[in-house]
C-alpha atoms as a PDB file:
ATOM      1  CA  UNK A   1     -23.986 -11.803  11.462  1.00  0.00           C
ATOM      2  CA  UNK A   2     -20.890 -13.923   9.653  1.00  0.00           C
ATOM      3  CA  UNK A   3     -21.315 -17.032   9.972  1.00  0.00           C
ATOM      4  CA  UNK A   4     -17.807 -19.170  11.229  1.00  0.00           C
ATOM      5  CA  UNK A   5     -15.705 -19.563   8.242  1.00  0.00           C
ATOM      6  CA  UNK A   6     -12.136 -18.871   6.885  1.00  0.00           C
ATOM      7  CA  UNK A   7     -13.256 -16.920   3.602  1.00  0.00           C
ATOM      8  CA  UNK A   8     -12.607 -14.045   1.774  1.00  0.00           C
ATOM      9  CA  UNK A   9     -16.328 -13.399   2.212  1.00  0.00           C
ATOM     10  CA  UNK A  10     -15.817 -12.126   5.997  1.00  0.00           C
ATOM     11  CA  UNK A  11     -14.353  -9.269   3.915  1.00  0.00           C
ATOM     12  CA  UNK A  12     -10.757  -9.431   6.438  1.00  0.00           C
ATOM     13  CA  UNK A  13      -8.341  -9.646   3.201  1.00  0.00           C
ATOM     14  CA  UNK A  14      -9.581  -6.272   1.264  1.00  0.00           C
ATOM     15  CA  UNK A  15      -5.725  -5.275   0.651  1.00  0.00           C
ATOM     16  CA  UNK A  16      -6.833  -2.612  -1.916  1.00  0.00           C
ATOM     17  CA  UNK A  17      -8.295  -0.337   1.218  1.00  0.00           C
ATOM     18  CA  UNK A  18      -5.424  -0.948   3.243  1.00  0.00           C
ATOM     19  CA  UNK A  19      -4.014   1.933   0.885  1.00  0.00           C
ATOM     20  CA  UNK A  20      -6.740   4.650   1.572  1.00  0.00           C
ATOM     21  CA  UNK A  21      -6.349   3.621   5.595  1.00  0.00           C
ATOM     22  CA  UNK A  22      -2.888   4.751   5.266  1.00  0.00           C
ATOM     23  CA  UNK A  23      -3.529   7.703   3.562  1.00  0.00           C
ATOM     24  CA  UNK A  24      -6.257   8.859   5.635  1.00  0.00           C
ATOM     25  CA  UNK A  25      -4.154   8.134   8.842  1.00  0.00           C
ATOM     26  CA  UNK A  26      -1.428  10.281   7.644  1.00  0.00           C
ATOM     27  CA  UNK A  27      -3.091  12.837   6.256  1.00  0.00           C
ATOM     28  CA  UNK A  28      -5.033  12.873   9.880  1.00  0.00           C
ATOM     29  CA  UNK A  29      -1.961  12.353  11.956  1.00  0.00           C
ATOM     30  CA  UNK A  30       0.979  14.121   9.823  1.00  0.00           C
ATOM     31  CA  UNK A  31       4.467  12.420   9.568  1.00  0.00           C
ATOM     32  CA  UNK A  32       4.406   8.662  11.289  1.00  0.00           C
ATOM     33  CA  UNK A  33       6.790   5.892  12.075  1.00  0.00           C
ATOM     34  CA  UNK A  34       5.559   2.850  10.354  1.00  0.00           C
ATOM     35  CA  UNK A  35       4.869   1.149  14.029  1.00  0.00           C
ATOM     36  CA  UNK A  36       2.712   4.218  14.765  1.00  0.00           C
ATOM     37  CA  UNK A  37       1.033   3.588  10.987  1.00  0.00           C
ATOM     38  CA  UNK A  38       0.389   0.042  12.387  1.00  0.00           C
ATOM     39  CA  UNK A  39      -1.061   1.259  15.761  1.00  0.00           C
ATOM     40  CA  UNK A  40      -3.358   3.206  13.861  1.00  0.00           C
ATOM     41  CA  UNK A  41      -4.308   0.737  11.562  1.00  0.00           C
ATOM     42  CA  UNK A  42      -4.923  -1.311  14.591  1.00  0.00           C
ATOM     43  CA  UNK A  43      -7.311   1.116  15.977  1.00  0.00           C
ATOM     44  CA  UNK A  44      -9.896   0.538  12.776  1.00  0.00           C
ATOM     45  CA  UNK A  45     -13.133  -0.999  13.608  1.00  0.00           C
ATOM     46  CA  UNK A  46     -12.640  -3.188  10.861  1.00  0.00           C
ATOM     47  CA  UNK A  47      -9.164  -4.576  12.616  1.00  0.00           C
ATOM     48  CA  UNK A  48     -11.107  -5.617  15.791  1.00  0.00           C
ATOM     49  CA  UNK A  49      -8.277  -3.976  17.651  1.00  0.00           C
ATOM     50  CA  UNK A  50      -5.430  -6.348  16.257  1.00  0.00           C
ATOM     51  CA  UNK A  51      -2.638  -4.795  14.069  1.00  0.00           C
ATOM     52  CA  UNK A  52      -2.146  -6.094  10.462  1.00  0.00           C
ATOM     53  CA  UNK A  53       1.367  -8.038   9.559  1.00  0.00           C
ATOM     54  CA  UNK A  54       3.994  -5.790   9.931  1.00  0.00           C
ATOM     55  CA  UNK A  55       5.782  -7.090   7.001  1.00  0.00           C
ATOM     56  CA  UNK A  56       2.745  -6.693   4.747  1.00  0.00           C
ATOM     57  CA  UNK A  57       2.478  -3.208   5.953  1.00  0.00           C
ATOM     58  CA  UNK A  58       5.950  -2.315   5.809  1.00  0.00           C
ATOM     59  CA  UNK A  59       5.860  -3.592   1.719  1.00  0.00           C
ATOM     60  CA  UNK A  60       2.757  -1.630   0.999  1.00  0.00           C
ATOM     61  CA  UNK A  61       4.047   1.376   2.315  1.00  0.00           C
ATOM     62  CA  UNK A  62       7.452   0.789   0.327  1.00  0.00           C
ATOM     63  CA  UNK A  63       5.030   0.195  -2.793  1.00  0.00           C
ATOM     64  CA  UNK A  64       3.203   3.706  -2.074  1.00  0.00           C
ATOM     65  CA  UNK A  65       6.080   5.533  -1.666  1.00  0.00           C
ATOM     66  CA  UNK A  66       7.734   4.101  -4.634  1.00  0.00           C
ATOM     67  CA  UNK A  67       4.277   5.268  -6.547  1.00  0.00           C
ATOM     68  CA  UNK A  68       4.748   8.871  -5.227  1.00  0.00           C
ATOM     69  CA  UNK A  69       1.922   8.753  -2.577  1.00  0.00           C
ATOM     70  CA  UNK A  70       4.574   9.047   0.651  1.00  0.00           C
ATOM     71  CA  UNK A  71       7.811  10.091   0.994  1.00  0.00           C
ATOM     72  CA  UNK A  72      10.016   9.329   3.875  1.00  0.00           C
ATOM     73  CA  UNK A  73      13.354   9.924   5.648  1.00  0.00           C
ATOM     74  CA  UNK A  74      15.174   8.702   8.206  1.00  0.00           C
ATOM     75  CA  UNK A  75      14.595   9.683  12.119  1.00  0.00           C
ATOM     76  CA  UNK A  76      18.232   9.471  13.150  1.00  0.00           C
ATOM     77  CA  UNK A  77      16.915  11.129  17.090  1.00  0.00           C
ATOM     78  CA  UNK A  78      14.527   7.486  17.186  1.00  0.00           C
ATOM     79  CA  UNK A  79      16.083   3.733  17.240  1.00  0.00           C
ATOM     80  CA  UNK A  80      14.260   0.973  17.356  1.00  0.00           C
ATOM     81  CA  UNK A  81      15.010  -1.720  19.377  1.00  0.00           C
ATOM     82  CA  UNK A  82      18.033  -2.763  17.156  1.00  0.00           C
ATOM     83  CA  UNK A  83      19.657   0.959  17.370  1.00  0.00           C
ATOM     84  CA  UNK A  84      18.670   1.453  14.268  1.00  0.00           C
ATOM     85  CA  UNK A  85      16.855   4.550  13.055  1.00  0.00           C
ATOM     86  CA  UNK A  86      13.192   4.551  12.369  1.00  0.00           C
ATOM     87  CA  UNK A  87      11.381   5.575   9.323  1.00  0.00           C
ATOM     88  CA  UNK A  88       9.457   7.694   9.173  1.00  0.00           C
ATOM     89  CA  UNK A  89       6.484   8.551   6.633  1.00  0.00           C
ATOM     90  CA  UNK A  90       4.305  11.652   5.298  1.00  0.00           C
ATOM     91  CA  UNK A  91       1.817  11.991   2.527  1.00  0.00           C
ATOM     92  CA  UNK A  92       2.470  13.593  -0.651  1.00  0.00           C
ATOM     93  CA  UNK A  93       0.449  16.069  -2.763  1.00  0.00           C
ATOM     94  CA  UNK A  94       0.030  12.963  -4.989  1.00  0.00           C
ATOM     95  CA  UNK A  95      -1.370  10.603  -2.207  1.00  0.00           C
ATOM     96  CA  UNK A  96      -3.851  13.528  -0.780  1.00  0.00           C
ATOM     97  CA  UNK A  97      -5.129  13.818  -4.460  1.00  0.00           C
ATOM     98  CA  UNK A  98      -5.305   9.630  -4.342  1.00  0.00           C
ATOM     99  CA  UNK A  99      -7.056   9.774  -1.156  1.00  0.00           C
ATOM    100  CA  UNK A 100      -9.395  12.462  -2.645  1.00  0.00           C
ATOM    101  CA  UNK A 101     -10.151  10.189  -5.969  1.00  0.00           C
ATOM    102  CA  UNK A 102     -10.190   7.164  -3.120  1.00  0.00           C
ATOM    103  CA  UNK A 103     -13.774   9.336  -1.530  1.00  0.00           C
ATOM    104  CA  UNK A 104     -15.475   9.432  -4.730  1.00  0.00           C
ATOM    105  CA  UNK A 105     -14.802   5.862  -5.346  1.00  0.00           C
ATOM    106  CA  UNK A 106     -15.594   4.539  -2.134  1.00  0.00           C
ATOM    107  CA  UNK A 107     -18.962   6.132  -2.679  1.00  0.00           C
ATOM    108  CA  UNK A 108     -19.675   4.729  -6.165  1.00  0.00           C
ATOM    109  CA  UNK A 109     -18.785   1.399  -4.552  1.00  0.00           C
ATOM    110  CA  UNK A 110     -20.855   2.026  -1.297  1.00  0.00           C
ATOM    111  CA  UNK A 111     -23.924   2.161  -3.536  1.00  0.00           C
ATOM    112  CA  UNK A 112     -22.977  -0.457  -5.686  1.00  0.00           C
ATOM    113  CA  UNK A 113     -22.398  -2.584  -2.445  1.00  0.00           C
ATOM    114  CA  UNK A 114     -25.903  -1.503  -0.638  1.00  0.00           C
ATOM    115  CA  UNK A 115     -27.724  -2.567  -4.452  1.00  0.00           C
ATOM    116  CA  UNK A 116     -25.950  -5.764  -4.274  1.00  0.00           C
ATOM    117  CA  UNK A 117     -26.578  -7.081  -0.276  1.00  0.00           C
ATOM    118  CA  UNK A 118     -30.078  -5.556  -0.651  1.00  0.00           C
ATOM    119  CA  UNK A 119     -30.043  -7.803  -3.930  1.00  0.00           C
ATOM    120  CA  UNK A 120     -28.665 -11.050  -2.001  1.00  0.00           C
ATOM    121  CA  UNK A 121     -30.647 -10.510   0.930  1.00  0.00           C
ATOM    122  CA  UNK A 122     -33.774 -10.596  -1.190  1.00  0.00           C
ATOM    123  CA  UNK A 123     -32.338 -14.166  -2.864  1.00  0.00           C
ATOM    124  CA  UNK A 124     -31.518 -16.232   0.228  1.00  0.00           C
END
């Protein structure tokens, strides 16, 4: 149980995992608008139901496409609410090879994380 703070320590500002989240989700759901990527998002536990910033989102997934992990193209048959066309957003061989590297390293860190709590939870 957290107890009430506003810390890093509640583990809410982990950006770095935002970018397996997308992957997964895409490589789940196939080609996405970015308000769908944010619906999903939304949908992780770790969320509690509430989507992230949009703007944060829309940057990161600007950033991963720019590093070859997504491409995307223009939906000219969907307009958001400005008539403009949406976005839209697939995964790459590059980001499902990212993703993969992304398993192995979550599980190095899962044990590494499990050594340390059982660690601090021995210490306080």
């Amino acid at each position: 149980m957290y107890i009430e703070m506003d810390c890093a320590c509640k583990g809410k500002n982990l950006d770095k995992l935002l970018q397996p989240l997308i992957l997964c989700i895409l490589a789940e759901g196939g080609s996405m608008h970015g308000f769908a990527i944010l619906k999903e998002i939304a949908k992780n536990e770790r969320f509690e139901g509430k989507a992230p910033d949009a703007t944060g989102v829309y940057r990161y997934l600007k950033k991963m496409e720019g590093s070859g992990l997504l491409e995307s193209q223009w939906d000219m048959g969907a307009v958001d609410e400005n008539g403009k066309p949406k976005r839209v957003f697939s995964i790459t061989e590059k980001g499902k090879a990212c993703l993969s590297n992304w398993a192995v390293a979550l599980k190095e860190y899962g044990k590494y994380i499990s050594d340390l709590v059982e660690n601090i939870e021995k210490n306080i």
